[in-house]
C-alpha atoms as a PDB file:
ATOM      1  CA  UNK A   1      44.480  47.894-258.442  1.00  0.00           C
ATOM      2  CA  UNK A   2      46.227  51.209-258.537  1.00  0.00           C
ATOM      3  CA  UNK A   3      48.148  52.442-256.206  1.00  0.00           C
ATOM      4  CA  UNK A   4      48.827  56.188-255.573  1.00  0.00           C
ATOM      5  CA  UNK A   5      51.527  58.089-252.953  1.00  0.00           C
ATOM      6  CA  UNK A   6      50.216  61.441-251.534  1.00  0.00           C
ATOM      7  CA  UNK A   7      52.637  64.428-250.735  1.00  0.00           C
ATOM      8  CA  UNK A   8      50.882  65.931-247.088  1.00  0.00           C
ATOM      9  CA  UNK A   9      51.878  69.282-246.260  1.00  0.00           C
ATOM     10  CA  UNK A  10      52.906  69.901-242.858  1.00  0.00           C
ATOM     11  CA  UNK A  11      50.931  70.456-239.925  1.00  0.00           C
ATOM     12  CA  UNK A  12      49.791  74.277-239.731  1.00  0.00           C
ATOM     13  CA  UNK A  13      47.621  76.460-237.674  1.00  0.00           C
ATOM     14  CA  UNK A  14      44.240  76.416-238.531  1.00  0.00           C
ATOM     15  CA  UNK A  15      43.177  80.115-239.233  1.00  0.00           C
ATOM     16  CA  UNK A  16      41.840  82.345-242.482  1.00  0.00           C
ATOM     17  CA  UNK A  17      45.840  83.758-241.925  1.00  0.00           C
ATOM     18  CA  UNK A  18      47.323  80.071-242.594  1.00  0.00           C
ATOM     19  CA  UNK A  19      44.188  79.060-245.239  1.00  0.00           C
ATOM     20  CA  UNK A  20      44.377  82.348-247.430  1.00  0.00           C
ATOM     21  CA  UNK A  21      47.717  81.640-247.910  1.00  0.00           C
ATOM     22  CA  UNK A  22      47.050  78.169-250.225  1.00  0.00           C
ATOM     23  CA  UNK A  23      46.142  78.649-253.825  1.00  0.00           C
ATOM     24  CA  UNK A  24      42.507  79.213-254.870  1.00  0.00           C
ATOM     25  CA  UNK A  25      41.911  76.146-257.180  1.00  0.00           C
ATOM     26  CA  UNK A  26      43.423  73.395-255.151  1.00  0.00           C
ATOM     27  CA  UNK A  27      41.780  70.110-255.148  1.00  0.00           C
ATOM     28  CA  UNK A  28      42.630  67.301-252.910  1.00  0.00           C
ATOM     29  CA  UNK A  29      41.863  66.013-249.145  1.00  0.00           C
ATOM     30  CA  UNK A  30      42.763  67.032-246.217  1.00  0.00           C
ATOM     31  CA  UNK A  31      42.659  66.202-242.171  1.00  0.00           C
ATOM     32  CA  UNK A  32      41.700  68.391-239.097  1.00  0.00           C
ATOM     33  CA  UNK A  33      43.601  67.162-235.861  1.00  0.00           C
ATOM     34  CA  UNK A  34      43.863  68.766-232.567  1.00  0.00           C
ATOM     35  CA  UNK A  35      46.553  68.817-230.188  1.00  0.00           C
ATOM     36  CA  UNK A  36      45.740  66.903-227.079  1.00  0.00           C
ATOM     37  CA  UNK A  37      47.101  67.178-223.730  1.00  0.00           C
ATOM     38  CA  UNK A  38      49.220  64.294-223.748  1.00  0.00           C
ATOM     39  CA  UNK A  39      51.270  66.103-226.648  1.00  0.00           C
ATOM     40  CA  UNK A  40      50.210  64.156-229.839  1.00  0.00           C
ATOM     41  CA  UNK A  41      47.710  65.451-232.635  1.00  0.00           C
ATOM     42  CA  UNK A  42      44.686  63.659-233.048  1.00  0.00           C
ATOM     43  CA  UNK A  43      42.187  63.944-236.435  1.00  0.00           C
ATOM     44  CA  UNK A  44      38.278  64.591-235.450  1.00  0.00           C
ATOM     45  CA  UNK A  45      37.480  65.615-239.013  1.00  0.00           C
ATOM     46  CA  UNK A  46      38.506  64.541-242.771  1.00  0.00           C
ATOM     47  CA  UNK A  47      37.490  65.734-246.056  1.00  0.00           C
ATOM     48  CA  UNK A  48      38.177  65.971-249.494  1.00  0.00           C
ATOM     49  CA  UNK A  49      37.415  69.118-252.045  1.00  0.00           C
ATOM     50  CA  UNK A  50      37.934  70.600-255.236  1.00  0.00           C
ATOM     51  CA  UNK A  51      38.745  73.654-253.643  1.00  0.00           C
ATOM     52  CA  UNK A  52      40.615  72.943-250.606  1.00  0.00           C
ATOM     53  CA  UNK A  53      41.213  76.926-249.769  1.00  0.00           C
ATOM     54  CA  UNK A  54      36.990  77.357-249.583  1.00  0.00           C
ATOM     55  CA  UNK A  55      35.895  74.540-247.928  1.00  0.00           C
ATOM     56  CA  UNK A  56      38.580  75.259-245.133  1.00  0.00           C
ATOM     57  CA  UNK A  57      37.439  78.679-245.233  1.00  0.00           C
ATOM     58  CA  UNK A  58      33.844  77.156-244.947  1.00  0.00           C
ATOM     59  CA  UNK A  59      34.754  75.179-241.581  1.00  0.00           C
ATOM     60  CA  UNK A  60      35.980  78.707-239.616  1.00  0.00           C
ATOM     61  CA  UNK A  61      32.825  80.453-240.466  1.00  0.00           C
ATOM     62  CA  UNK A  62      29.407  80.547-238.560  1.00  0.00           C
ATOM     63  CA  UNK A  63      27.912  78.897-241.668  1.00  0.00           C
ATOM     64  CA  UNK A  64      29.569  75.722-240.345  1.00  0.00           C
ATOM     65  CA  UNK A  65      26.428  72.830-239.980  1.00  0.00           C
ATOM     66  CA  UNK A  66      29.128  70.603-237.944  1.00  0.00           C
ATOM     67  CA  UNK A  67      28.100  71.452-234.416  1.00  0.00           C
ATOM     68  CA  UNK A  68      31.340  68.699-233.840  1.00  0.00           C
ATOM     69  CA  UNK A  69      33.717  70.502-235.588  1.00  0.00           C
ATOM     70  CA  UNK A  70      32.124  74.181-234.247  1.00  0.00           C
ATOM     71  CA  UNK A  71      33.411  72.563-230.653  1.00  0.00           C
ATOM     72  CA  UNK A  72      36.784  71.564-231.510  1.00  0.00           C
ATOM     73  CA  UNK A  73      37.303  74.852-233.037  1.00  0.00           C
ATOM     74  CA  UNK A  74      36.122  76.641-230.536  1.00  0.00           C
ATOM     75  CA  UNK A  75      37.868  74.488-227.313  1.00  0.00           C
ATOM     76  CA  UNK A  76      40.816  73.135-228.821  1.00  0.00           C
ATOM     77  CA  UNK A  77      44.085  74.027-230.810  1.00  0.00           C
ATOM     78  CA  UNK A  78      43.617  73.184-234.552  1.00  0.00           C
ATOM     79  CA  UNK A  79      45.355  71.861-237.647  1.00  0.00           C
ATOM     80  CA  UNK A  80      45.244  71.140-240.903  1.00  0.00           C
ATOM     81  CA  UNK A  81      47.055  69.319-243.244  1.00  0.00           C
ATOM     82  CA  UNK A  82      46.654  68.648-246.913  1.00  0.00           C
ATOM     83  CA  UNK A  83      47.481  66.310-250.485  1.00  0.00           C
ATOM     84  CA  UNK A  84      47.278  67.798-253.672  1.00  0.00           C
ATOM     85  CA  UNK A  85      44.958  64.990-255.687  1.00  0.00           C
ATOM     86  CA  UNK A  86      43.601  66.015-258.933  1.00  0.00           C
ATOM     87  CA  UNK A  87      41.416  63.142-260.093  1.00  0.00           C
ATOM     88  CA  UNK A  88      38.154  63.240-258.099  1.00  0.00           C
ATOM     89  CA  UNK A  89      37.612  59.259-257.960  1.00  0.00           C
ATOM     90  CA  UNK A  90      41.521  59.506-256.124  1.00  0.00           C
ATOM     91  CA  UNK A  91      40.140  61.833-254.218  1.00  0.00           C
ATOM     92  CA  UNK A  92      36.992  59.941-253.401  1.00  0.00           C
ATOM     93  CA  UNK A  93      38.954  56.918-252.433  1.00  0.00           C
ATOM     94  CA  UNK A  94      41.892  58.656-250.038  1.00  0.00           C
ATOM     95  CA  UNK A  95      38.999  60.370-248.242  1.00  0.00           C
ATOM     96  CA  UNK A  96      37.346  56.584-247.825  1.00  0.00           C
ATOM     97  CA  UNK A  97      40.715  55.188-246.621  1.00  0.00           C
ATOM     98  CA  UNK A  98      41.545  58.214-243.728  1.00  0.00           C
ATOM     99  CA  UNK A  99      37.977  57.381-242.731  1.00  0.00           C
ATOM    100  CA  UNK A 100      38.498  54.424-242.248  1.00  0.00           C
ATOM    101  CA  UNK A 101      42.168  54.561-240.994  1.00  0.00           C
ATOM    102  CA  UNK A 102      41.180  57.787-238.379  1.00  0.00           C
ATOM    103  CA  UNK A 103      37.708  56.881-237.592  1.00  0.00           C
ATOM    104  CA  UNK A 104      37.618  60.975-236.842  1.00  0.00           C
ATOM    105  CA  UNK A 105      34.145  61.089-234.560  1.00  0.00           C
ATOM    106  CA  UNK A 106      32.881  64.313-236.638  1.00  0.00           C
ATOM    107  CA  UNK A 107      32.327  62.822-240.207  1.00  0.00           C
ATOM    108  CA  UNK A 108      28.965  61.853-239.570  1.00  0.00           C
ATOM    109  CA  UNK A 109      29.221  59.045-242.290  1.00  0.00           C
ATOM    110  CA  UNK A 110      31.471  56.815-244.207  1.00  0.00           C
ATOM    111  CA  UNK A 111      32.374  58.331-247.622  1.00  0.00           C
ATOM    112  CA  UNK A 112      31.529  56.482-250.608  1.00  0.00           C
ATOM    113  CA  UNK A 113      34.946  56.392-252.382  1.00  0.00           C
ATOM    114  CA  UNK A 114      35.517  53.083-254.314  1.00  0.00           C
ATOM    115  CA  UNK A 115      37.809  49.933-252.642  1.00  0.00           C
ATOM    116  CA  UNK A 116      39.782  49.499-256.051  1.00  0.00           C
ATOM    117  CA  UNK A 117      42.408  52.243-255.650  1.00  0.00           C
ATOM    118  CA  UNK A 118      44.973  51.966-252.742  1.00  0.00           C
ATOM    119  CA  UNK A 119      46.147  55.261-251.492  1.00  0.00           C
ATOM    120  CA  UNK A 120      48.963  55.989-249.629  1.00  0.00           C
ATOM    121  CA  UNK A 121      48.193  58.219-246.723  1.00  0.00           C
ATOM    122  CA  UNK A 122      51.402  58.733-244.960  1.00  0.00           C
END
């Protein structure tokens, strides 16, 4: 089994200010969290993309299908938060594990990443 350590940015804003600012051809995953009453950040949505800068981009527009995600953005403070992976079966399996590990209620399904890599998410 391999195992693999990903480097998470911080926590920051999520607007086209914050997202225009990343590099165009950035693959990897990333997390969407809110910031609930109580103080702590919670994640509602996870993803993975070879383009992390458009398909952030994708999620702020009114082309966004997610009528969960449309509602967090538009009643709660959002985040993002993202790991450089280059290998898309890495990336396949990290976005299976924070599925699993967040259970974030606006991925409508499990991903299909494979069970045979072990990826550190912290």
């Amino acid at each position: 089994m391999e195992n693999w350590k990903l480097t998470w940015t911080k926590l920051e804003n999520l607007s086209e200010t914050a997202i225009e600012g990343l590099p165009d051809n950035l693959p990897g995953v990333y997390r969407l969290s809110y910031k609930a009453e109580d103080g702590n950040y919670y994640v509602f949505y996870i993803g993975k993309a070879e383009k992390i800068k458009d398909r952030l981009l994708q999620h702020l527009s009114s082309t966004e299908e997610n009528i969960c995600i449309k509602n967090y953005l538009s009643t709660k403070e959002c985040f993002f938060r993202y790991a450089k992976v280059t290998e898309a079966y890495i990336r396949e399996a990290a976005e299976k594990q924070m599925y699993k590990q967040y259970e974030p209620i606006c991925n409508t399904k499990e991903p299909e990443g494979g069970e045979d890599v072990k990826v550190n998410l912290t």
